[in-house]
Protein backbone atom coordinates (compact mmCIF):
# COMPACT_ATOMS: atom_id res chain seq x y z
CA UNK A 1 90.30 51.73 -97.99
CA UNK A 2 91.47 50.66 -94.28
CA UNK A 3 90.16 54.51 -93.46
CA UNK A 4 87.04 53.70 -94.54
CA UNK A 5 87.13 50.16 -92.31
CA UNK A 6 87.60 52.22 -90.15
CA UNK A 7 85.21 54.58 -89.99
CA UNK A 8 82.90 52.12 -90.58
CA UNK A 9 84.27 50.39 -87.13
CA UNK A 10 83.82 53.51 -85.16
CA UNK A 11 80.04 53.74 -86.80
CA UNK A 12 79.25 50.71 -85.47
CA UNK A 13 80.72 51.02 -81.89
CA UNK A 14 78.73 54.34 -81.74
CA UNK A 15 76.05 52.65 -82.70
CA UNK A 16 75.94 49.67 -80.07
CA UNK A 17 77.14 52.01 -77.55
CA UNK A 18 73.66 54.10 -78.17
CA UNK A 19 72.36 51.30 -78.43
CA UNK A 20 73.83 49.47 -74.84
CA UNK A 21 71.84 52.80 -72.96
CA UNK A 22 68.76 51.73 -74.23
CA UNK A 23 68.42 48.41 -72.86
CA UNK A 24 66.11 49.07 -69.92
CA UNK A 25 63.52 51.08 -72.61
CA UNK A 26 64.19 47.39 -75.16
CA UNK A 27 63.85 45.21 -71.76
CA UNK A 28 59.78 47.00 -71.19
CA UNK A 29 59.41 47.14 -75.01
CA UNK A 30 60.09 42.90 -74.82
CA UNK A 31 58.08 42.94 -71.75
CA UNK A 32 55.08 44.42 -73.32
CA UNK A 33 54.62 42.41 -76.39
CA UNK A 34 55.04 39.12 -74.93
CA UNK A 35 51.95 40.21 -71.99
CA UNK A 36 50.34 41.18 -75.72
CA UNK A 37 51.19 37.78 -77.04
CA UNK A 38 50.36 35.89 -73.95
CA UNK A 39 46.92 37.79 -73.72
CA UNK A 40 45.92 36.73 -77.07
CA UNK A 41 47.21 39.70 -79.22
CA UNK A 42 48.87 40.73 -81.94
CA UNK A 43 51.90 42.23 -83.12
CA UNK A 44 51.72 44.35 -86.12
CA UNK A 45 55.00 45.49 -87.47
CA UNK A 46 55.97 48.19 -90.43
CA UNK A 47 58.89 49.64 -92.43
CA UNK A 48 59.54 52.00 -94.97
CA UNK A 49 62.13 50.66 -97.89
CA UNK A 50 64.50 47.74 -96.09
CA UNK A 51 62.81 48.39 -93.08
CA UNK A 52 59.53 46.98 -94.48
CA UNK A 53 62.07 43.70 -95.67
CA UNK A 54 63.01 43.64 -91.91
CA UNK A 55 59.56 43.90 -90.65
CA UNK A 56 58.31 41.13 -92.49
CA UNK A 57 61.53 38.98 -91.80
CA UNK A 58 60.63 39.44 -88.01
CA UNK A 59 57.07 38.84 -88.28
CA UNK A 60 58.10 35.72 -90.17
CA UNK A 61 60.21 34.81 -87.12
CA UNK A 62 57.00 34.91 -84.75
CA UNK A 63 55.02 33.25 -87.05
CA UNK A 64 57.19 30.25 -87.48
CA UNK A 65 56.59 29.91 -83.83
CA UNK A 66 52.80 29.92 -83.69
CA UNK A 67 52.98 33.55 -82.15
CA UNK A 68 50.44 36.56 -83.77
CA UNK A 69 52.21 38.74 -85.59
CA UNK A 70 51.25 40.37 -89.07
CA UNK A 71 53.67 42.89 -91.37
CA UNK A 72 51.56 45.32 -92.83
CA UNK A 73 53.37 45.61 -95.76
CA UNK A 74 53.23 42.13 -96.85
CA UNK A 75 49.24 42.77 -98.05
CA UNK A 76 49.67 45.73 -100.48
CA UNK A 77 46.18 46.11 -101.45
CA UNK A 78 45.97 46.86 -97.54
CA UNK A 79 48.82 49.04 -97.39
CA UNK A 80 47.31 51.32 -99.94
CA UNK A 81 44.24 50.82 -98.86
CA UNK A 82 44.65 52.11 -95.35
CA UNK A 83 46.95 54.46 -96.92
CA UNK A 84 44.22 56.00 -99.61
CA UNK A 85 41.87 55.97 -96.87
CA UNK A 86 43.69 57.46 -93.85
CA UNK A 87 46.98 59.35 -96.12
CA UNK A 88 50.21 58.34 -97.12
């Protein structure tokens, strides 16, 4: 069991270490959606599985502050919708 803690440990550090040389890319990524918000727009947001529970938890988050934001698949006669129409 404490292997697997671990290995679990080490997972994680690898993880946030990848993670730590990607700021500057997360810092324009930031950058760019609140011009998008500021400007009036929108941010849509998507997920596959949990990630589609984590997209609509952050969209919820913008929401709840009167910011645009919209999880896609939160409507599923649009998700299959767009999906019939455009592919899966």
């Amino acid at each position: 069991m404490e292997d697997l803690i671990l290995k679990l440990i080490e997972s994680d550090i690898e993880t946030k270490t990848r993670l730590k040389n990607q700021a500057p890319k997360i810092a324009e990524v930031a950058s760019h959606i609140s011009k998008t918000l500021k400007h009036g727009g929108k941010l849509v947001l998507f997920g596959n599985g949990g990630s589609a529970a984590d997209s609509q938890h952050i969209a919820a988050e913008f929401v709840s502050k009167k910011k645009a934001a919209l999880a896609l698949t939160t409507d599923t006669s649009a998700l299959t919708a767009i999906a019939n129409d455009f592919a899966f």
